[in-house]
Protein backbone atom coordinates (compact mmCIF):
# COMPACT_ATOMS: atom_id res chain seq x y z
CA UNK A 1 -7.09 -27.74 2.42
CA UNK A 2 -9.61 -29.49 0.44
CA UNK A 3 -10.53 -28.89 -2.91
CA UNK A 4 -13.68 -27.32 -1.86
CA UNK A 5 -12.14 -25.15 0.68
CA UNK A 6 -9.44 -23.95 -2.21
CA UNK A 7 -12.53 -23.30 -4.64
CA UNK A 8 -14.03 -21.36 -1.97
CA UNK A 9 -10.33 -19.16 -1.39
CA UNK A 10 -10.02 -18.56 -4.86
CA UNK A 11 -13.94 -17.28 -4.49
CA UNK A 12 -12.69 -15.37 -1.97
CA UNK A 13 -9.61 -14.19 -3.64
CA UNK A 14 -11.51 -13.54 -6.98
CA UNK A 15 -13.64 -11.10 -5.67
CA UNK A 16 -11.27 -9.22 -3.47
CA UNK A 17 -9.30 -9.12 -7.38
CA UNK A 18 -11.92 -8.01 -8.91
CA UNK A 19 -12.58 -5.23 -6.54
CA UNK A 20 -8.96 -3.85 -6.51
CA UNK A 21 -9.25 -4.25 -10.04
CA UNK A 22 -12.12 -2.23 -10.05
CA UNK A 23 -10.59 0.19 -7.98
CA UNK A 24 -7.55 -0.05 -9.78
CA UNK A 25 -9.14 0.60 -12.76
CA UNK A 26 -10.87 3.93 -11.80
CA UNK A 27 -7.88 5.18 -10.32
CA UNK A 28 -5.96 4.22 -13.60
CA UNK A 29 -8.47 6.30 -14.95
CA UNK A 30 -8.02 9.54 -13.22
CA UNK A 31 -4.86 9.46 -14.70
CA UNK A 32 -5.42 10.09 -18.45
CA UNK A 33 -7.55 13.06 -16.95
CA UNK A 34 -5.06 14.66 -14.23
CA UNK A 35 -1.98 13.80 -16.75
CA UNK A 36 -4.17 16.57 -18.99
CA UNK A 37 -2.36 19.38 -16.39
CA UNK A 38 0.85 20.90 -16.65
CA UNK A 39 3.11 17.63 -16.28
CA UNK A 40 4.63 19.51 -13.51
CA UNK A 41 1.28 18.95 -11.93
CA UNK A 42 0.99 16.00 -12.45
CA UNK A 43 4.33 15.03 -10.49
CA UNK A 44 3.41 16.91 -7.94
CA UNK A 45 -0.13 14.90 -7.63
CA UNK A 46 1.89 11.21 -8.24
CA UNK A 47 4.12 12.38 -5.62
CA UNK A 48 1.77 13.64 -3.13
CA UNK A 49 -0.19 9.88 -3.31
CA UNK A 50 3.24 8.55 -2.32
CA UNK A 51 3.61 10.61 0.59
CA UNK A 52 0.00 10.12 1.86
CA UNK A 53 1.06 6.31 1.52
CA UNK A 54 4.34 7.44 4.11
CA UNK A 55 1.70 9.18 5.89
CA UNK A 56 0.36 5.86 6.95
CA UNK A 57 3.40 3.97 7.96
CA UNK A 58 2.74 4.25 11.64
CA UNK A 59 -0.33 2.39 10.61
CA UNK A 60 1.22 -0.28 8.60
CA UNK A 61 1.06 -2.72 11.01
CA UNK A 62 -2.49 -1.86 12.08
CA UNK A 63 -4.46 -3.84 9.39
CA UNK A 64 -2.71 -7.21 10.22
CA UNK A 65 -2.94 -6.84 13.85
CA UNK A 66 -6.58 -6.51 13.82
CA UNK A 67 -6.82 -9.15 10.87
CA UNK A 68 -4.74 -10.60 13.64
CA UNK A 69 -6.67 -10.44 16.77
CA UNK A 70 -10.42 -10.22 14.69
CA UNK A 71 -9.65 -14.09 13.21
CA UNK A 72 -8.51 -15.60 16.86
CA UNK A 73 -11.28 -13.67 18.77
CA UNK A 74 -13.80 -16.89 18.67
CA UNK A 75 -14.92 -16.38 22.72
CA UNK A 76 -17.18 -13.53 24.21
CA UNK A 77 -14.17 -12.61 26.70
CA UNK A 78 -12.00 -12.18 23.39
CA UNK A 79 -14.75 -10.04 21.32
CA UNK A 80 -14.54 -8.16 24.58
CA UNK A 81 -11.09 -7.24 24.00
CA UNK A 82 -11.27 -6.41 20.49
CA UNK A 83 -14.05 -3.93 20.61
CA UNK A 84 -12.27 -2.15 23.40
CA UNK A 85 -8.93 -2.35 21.35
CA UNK A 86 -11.13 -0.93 18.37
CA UNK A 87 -11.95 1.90 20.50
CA UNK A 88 -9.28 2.85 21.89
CA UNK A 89 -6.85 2.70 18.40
CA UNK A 90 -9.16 4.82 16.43
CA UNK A 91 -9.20 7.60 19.41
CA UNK A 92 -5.62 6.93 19.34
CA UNK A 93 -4.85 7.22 16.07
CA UNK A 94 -6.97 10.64 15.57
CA UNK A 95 -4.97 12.23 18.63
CA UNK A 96 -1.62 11.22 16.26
CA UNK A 97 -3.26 12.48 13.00
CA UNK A 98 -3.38 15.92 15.14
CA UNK A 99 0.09 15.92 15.99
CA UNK A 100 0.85 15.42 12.17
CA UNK A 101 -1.83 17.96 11.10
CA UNK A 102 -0.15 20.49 13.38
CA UNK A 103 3.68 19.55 12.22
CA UNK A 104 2.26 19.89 8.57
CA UNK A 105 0.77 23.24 9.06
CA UNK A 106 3.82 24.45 10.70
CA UNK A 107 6.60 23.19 8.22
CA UNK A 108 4.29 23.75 5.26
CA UNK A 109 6.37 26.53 3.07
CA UNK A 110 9.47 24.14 3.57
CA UNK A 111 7.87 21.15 2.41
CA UNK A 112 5.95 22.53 -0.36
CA UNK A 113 9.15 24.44 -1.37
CA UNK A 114 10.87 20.98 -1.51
CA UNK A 115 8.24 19.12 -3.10
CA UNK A 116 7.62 22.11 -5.79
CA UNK A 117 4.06 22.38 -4.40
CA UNK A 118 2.72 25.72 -6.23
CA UNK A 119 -0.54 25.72 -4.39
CA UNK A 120 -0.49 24.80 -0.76
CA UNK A 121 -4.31 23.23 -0.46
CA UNK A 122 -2.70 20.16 -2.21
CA UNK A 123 -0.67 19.91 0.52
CA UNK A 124 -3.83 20.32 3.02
CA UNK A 125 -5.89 17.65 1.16
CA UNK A 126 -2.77 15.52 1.65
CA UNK A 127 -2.59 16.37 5.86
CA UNK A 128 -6.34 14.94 5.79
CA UNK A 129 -5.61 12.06 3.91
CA UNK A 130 -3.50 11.28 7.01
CA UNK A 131 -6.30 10.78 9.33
CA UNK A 132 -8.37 8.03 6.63
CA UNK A 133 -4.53 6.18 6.44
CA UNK A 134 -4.58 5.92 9.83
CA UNK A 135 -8.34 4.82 10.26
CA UNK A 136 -9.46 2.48 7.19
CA UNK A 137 -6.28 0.46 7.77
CA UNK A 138 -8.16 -0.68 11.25
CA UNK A 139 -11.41 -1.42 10.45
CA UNK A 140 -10.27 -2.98 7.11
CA UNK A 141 -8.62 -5.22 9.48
CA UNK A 142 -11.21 -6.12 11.55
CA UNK A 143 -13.48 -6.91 8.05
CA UNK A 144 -10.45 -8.91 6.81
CA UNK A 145 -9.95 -10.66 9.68
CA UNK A 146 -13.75 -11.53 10.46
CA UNK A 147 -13.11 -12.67 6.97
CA UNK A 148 -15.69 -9.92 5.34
CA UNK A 149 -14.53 -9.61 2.08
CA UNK A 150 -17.83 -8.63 0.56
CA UNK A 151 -17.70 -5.02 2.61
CA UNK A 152 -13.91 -5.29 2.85
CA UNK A 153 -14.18 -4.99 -1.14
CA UNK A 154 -16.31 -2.70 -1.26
CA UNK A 155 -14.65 -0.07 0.38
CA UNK A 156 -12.08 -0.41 -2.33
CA UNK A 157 -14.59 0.03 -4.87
CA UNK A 158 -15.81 2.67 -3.30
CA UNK A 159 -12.60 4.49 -3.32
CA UNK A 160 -11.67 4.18 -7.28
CA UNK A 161 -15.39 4.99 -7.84
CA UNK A 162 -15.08 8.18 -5.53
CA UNK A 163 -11.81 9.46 -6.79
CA UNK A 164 -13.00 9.16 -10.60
CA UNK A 165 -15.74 11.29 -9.80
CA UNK A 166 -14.69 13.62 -7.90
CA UNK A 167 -11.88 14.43 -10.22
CA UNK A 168 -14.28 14.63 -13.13
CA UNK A 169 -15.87 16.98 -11.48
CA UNK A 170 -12.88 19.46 -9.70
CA UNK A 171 -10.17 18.83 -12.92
CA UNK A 172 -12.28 18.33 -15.71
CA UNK A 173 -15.35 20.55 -15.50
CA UNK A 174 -13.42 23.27 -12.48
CA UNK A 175 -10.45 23.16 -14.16
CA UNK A 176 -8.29 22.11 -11.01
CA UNK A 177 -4.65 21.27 -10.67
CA UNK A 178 -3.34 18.93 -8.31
CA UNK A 179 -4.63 20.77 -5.68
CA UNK A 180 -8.27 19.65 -6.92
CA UNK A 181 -6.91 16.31 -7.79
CA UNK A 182 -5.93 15.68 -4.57
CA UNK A 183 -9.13 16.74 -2.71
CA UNK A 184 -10.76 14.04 -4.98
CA UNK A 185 -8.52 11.58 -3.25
CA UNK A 186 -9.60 12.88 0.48
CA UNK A 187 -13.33 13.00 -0.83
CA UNK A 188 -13.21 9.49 -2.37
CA UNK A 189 -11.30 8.11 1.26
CA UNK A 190 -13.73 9.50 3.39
CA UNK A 191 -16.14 7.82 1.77
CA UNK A 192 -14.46 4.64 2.19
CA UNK A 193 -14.26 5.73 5.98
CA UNK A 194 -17.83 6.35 6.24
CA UNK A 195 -18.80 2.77 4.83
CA UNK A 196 -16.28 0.68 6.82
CA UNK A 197 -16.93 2.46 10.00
CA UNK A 198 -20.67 1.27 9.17
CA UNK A 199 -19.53 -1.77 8.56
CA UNK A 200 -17.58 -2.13 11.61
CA UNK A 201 -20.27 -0.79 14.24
CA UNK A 202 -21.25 -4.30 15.49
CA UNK A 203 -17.71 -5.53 16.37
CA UNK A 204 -16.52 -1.89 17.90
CA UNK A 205 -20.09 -1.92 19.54
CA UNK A 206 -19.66 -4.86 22.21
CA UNK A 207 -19.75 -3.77 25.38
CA UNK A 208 -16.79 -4.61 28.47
CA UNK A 209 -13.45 -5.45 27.95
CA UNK A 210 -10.02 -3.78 28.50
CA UNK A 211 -7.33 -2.51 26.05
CA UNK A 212 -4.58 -4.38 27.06
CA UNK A 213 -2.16 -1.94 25.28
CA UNK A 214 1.40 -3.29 26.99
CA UNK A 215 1.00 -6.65 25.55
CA UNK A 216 -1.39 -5.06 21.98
CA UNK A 217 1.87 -2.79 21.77
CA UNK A 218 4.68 -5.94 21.66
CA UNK A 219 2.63 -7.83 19.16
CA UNK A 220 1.69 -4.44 16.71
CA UNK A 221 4.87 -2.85 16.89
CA UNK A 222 6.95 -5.61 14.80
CA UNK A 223 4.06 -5.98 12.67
CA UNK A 224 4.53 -1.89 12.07
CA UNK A 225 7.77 -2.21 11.24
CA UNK A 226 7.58 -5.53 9.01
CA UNK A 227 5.07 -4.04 7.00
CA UNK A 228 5.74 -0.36 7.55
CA UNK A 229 9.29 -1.35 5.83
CA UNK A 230 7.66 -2.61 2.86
CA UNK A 231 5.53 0.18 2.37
CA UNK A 232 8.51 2.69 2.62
CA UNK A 233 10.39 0.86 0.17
CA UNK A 234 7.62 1.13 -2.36
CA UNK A 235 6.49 4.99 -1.93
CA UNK A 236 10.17 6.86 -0.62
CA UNK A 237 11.48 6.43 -4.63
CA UNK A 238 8.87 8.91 -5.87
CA UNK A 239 8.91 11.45 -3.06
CA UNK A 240 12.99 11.00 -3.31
CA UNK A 241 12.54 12.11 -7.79
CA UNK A 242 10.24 14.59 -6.75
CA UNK A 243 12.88 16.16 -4.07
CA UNK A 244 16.25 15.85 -6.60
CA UNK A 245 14.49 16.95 -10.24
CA UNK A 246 13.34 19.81 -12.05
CA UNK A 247 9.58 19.46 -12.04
CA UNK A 248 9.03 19.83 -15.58
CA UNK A 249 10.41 16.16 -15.77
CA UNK A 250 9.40 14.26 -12.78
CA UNK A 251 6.01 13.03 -14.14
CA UNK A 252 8.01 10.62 -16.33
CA UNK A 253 9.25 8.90 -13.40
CA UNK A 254 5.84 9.07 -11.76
CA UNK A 255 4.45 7.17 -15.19
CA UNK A 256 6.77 4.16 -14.39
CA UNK A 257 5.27 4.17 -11.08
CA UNK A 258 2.10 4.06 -11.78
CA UNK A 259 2.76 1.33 -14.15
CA UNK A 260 4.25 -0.57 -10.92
CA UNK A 261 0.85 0.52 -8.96
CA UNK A 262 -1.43 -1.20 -12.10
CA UNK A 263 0.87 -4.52 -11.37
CA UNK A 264 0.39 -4.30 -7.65
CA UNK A 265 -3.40 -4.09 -7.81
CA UNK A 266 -3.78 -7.60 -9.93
CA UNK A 267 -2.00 -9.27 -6.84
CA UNK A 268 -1.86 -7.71 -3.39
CA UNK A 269 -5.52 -8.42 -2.66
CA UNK A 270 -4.73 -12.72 -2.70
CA UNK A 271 -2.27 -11.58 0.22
CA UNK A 272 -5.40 -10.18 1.94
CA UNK A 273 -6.97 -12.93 1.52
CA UNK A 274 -4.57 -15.63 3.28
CA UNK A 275 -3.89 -13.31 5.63
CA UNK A 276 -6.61 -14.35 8.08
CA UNK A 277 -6.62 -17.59 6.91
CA UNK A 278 -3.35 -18.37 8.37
CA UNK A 279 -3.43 -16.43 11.17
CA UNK A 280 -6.68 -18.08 12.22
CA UNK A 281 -6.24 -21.80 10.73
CA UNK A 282 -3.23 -24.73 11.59
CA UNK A 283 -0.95 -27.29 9.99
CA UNK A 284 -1.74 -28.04 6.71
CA UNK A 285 -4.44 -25.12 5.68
CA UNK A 286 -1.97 -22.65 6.40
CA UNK A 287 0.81 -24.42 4.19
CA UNK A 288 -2.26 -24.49 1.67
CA UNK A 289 -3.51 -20.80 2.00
CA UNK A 290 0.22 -20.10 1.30
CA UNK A 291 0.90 -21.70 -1.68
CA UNK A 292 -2.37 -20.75 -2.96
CA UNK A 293 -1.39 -17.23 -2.77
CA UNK A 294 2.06 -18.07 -4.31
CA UNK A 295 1.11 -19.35 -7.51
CA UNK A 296 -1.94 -16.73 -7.52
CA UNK A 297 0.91 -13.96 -6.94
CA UNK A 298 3.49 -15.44 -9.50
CA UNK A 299 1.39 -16.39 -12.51
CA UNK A 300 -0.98 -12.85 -12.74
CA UNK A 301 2.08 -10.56 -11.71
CA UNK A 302 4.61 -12.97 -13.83
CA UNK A 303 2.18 -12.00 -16.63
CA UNK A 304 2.06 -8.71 -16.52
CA UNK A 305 6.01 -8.07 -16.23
CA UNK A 306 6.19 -10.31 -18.90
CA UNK A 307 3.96 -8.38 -20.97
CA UNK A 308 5.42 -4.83 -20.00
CA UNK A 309 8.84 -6.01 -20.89
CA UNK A 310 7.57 -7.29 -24.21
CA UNK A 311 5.87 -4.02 -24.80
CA UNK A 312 6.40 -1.86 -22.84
CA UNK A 313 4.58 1.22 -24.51
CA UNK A 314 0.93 -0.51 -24.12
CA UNK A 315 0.70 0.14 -20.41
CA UNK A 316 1.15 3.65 -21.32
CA UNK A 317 -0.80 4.02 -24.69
CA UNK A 318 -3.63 2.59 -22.41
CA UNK A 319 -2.94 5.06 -19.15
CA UNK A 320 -1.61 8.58 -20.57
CA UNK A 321 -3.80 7.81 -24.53
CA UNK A 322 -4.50 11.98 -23.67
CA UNK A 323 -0.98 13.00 -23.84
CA UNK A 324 0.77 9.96 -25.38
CA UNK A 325 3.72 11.77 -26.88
CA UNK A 326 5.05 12.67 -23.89
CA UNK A 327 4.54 9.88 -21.94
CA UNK A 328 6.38 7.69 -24.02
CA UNK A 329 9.58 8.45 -23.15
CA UNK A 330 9.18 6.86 -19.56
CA UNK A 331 8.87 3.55 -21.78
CA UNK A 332 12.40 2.23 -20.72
CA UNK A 333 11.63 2.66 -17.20
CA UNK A 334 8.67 0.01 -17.15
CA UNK A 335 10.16 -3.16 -17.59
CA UNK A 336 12.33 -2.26 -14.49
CA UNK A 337 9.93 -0.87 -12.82
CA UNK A 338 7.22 -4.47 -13.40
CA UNK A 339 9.98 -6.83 -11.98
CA UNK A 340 11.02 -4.40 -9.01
CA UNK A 341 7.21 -4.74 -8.33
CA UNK A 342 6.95 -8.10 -8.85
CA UNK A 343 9.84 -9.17 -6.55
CA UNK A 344 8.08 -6.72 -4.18
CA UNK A 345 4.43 -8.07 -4.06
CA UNK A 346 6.03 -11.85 -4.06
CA UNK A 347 8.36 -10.70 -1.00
CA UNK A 348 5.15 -8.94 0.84
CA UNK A 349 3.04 -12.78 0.32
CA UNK A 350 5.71 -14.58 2.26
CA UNK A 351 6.32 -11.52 4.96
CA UNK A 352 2.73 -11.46 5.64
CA UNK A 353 2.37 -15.21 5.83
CA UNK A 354 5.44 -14.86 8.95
CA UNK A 355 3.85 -11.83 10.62
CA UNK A 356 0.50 -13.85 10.66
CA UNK A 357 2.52 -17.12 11.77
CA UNK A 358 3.86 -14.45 14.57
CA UNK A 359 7.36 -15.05 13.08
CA UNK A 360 8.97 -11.61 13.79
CA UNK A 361 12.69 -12.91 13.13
CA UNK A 362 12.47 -11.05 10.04
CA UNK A 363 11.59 -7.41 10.69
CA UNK A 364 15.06 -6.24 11.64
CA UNK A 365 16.26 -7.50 8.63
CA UNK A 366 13.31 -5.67 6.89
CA UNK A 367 13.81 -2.58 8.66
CA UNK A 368 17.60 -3.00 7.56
CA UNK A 369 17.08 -3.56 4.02
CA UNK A 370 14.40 -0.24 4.04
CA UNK A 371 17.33 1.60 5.61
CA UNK A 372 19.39 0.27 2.88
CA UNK A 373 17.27 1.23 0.45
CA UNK A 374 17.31 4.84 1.39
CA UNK A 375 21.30 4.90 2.20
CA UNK A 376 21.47 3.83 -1.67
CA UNK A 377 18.97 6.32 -2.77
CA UNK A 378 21.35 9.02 -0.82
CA UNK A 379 25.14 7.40 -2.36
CA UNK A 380 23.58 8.23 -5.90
CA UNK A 381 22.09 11.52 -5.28
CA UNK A 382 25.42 13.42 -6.13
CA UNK A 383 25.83 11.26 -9.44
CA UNK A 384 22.32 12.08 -10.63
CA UNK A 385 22.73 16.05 -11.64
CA UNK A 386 25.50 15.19 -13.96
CA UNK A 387 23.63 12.45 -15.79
CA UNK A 388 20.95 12.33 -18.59
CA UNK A 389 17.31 12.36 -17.05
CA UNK A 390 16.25 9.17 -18.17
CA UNK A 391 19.69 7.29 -17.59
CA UNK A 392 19.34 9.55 -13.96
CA UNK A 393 15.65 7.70 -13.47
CA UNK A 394 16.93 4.18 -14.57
CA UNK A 395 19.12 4.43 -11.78
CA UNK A 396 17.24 5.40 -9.10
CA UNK A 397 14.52 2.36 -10.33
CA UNK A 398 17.77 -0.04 -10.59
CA UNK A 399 18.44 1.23 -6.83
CA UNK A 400 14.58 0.23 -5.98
CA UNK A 401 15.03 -3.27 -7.88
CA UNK A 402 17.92 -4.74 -5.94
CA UNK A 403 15.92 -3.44 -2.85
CA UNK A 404 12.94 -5.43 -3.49
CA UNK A 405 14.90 -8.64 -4.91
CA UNK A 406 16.71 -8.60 -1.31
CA UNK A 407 13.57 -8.71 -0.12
CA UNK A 408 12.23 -11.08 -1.63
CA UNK A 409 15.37 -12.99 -0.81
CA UNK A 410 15.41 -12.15 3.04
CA UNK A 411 11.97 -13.20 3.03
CA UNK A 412 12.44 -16.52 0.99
CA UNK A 413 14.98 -17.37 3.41
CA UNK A 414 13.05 -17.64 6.87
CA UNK A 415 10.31 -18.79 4.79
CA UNK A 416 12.11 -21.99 3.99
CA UNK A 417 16.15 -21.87 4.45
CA UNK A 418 16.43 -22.33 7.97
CA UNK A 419 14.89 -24.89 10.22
CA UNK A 420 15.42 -22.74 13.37
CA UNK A 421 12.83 -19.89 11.35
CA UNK A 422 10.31 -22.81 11.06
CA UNK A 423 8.89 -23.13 14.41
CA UNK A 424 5.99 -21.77 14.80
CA UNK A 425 5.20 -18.87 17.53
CA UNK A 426 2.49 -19.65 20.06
CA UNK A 427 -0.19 -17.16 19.45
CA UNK A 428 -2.40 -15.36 22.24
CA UNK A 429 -4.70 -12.79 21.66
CA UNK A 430 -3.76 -9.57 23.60
């Protein structure tokens, strides 16, 4: 890679920054308003963005496949192919959303009783956030992977911007609860639907080809699980404190998570980034795009976990300034939590640089470590109602730490520790 063409993926990466940052920084913003509520509330809102983030695991995979297949489709006969696959998905995926819709409905005084859910419309917002986590992750693919970050940033923006005013609107002036916060979130995601389904009208609109779903299927389910294991390791800790704790408490753990969030949004978006890049690109520009992304990832996330493990009150002083008193006490949670985060967002660069290399070696391994990570969440569950709240939290973040330093170890490992993980998968598009 030249030195122009790593100006230009900096460019690249600096913008798609920016734009999580922006988004970042309007959702960090909802959260001095919502953490105004009843911290019970609150919980139950932190908790409830975690399990619309489960709610899209069947569609983890879904944004690299099409970042996949969108950055190899250079013929007509291969456009072809993607627009039907576009198709197809998206009816697809809706037919799945109604499955969960309907499930939802029908379990819904369990689940709110085990998620202390007072009003059940929080849990309804929450059922239609299913549908836009099943349908932005595949046309933010085909943006990423036609290598449109200006619209693929934009329907970040667009998000943040949405949710911080809507919730201005239903908590602050209405006087909502989570409930209201929550229907903020679906408002400010359908927007985002509405502007990358624009976006994506030329590629979905070409006309002929076939969804080739036996051979779409073998290369998007490992790419599901790869990714779908990183995303449950990063969400199933809240929804687990929510599940075991009185909810007068669980919105301290919640404020160590969204300190984790803040860290994640100054660094995922460089992943998105080389994503394409490698999965389009050979030889030496990959190798490039890579460590590009790696020292991108480690210096701005290093940073940060540096500087919440200095102090780490400011991240809270600057998110919960409206009810600072209380939030304090989750301030020995968020050094653990910056470095579980960190090892997590360095482990997800070099997973998604062997998904897009079509290296799929790994994903047992990640599924395995996922499945550790909840079989260690379940050996300290009995421990936890004899122990001190906070020392009871530290544990369960402790729990998520060595999860994400084994993967980042797993993945460092057939990155670079074995030849045999080196050779590089032929790639076809389906």
């Amino acid at each position: 890679m030249s030195a122009d063409s790593g100006r230009h993926f900096f460019k690249q990466a600096g913008w798609l920054v920016a734009a999580n940052l922006g988004c970042g920084v309007f959702m960090f913003a909802v959260h001095p308003i919502v953490s105004k509520m009843d911290p019970a509330e609150y919980g139950v809102f932190a908790t409830l963005l975690k399990v619309f983030l489960l709610l899209g695991v069947p569609a983890a995979g879904l944004q690299a496949v099409f970042a996949l297949q969108t950055a190899t489709a250079k013929e007509a006969t291969a456009q072809a192919e993607l627009a039907a696959t576009l198709r197809a998905v998206l009816r697809g995926t809706f037919a799945l959303w109604l499955v969960v819709l309907s499930a939802g409905l029908v379990f819904s005084d369990a689940i709110c009783t085990t998620l202390k859910i007072s009003n059940p419309a929080a849990l309804w917002a929450t059922l239609g956030l299913g549908l836009t986590s099943l349908w932005l992750p595949v046309m933010r693919g085909a943006l990423q992977g036609r290598q449109d970050f200006a619209r693929f940033g934009w329907t970040l923006m667009i998000d943040g911007i949405g949710r911080f005013s809507a919730v201005l609107v239903l908590v602050i002036l209405l006087h909502g609860q989570a409930a209201s916060a929550m229907s903020a979130s679906l408002f400010s995601q359908l927007a985002a639907v509405a502007l990358a389904w624009h976006a994506t009208r030329e590629l979905r609109a070409v006309a002929g080809g076939t969804f080739a779903w036996r051979s779409w299927l073998a290369r998007v389910l490992p790419l599901t699980l790869g990714m779908g294991a990183v995303v449950f390791i990063s969400t199933a800790d809240a929804v687990f404190v929510q599940s075991q704790f009185p909810k007068e408490i669980t919105a301290l753990y919640q404020a160590g998570v969204i300190v984790g969030f803040g860290l994640s949004q100054f660094t995922l978006p460089i992943a998105s980034v080389m994503f394409p890049k490698i999965a389009g690109g050979a030889g030496g520009g990959q190798d490039a795009a890579l460590r590009h992304t790696l020292l991108g990832t480690a210096a701005l996330g290093g940073a940060v976990a540096a500087v919440c493990s200095l102090v780490p009150t400011l991240p809270l002083r600057i998110v919960y300034f409206s009810n600072l008193e209380y939030y304090l006490q989750a301030a020995p949670l968020v050094p653990w939590f910056a470095w579980s985060i960190l090892f997590l967002v360095m482990a997800n660069v070099l997973v998604q640089n062997l998904l897009a290399r079509e290296r799929f070696a790994i994903v047992p391994w990640l599924v395995l470590i996922a499945a550790g990570f909840a079989g260690g969440l379940w050996w300290i569950q009995p421990k936890l109602g004899g122990m001190e709240p906070m020392a009871a939290f530290r544990l369960v973040v402790q729990v998520l730490g060595v999860s994400c330093l084994a993967l980042l170890g797993t993945a460092v490992w057939f990155t670079w520790g074995s030849s045999k993980f080196k050779v590089q998968s032929s790639k076809s598009v389906p």
